[in-house]
C-alpha atoms as a PDB file:
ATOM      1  CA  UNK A   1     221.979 -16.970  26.405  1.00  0.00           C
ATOM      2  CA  UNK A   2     219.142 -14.397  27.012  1.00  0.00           C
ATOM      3  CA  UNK A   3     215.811 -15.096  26.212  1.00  0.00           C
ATOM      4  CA  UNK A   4     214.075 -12.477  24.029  1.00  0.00           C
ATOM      5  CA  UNK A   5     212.164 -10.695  26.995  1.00  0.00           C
ATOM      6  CA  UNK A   6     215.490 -10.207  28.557  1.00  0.00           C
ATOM      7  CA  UNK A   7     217.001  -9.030  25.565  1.00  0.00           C
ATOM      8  CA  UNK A   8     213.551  -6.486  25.093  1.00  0.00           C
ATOM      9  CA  UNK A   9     214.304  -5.449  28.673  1.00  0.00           C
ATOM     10  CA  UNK A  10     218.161  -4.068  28.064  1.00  0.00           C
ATOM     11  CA  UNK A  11     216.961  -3.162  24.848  1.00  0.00           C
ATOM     12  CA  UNK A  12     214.367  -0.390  26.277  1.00  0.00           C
ATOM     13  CA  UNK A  13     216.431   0.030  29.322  1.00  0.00           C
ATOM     14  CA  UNK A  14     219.011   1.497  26.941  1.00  0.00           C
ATOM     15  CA  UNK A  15     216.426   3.382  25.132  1.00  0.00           C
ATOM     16  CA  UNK A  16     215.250   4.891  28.262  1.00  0.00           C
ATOM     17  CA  UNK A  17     218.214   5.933  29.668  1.00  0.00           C
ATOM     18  CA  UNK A  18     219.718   7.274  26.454  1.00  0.00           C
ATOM     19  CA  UNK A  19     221.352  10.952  27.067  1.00  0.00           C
ATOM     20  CA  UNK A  20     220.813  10.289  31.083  1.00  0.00           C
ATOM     21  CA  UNK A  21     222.487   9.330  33.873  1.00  0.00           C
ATOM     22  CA  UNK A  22     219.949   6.366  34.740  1.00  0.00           C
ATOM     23  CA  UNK A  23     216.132   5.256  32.983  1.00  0.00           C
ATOM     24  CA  UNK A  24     213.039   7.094  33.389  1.00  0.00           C
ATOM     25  CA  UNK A  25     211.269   4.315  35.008  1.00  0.00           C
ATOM     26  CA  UNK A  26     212.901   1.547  36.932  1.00  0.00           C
ATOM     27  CA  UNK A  27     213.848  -1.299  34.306  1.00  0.00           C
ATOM     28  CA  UNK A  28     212.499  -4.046  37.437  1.00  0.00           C
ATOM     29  CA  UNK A  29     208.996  -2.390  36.959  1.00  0.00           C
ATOM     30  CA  UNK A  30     208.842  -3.926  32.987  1.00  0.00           C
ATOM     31  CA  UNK A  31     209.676  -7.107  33.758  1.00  0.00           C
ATOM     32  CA  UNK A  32     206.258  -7.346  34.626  1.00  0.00           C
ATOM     33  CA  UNK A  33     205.095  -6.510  30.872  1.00  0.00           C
ATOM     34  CA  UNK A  34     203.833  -9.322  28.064  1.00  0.00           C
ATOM     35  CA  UNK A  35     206.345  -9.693  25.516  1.00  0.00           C
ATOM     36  CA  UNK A  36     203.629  -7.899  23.551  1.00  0.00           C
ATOM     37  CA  UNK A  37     203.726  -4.887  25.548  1.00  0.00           C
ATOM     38  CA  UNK A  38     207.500  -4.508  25.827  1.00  0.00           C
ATOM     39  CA  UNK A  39     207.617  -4.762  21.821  1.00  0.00           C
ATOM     40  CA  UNK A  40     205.055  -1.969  21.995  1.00  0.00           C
ATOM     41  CA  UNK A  41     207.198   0.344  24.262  1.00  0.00           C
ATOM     42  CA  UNK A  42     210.461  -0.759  22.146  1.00  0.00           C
ATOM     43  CA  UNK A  43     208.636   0.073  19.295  1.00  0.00           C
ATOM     44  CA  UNK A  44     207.511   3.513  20.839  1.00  0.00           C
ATOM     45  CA  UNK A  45     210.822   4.453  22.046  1.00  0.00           C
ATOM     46  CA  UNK A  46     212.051   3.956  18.496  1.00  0.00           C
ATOM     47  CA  UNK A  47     209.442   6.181  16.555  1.00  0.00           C
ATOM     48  CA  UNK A  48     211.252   9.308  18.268  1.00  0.00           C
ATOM     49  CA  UNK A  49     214.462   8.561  15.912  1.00  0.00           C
ATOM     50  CA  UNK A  50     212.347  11.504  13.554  1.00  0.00           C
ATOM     51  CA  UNK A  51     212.911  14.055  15.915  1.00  0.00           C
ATOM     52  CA  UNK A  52     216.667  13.449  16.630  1.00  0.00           C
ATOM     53  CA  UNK A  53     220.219  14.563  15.748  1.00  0.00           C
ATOM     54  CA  UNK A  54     221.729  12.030  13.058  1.00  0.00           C
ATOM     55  CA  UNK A  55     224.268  11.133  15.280  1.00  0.00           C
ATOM     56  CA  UNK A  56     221.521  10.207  17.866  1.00  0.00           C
ATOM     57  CA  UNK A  57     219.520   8.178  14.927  1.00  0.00           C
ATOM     58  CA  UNK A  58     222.720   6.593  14.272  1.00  0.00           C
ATOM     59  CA  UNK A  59     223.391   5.102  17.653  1.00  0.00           C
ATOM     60  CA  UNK A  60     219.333   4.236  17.731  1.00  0.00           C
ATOM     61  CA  UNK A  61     220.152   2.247  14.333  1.00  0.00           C
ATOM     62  CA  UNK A  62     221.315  -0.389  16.859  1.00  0.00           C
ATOM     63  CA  UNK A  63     217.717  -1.632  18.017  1.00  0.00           C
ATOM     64  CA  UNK A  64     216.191  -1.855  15.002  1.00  0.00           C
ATOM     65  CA  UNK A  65     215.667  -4.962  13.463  1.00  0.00           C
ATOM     66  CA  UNK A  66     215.537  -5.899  10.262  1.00  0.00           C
ATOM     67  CA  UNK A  67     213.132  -8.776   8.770  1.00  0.00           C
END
C-alpha cells in the first residue's frame, strides 16, 4: 500500500501532465518536497479547475477530497 506522499506524488504527477505527453517538471524532483509542500502544489494545481472545460473539471473531480 502507498503511503500518502506517494500517493501526493502520482496525484500531482497526473495533474502535471494532464493534456501532455509527459509532466512539466520531473516527478523525481518532488520527492524531495515536505508533505506540506506537495499538499500545497496539489492544492495549486487544483485551483485552475475555474478556468477549465467541464469535461476537464470533471476528470479533475478525481483529486479532490472530500472531508
Amino acid at each position: 500500500m502507498k503511503n500518502e506522499k506517494e500517493v501526493l506524488l502520482d496525484e500531482i504527477e497526473k495533474l502535471m501532465a494532464y493534456g501532455r505527453e509527459d509532466s512539466t517538471i520531473n516527478p523525481t524532483l518532488l520527492e524531495y518536497l515536505e508533505i506540506s509542500d506537495l499538499n500545497s502544489i496539489k492544492a495549486k494545481l487544483l485551483e485552475r479547475v475555474g478556468t477549465l472545460s467541464q469535461s476537464d473539471k470533471e476528470w479533475l473531480e478525481q483529486f479532490k477530497m472530500y472531508k
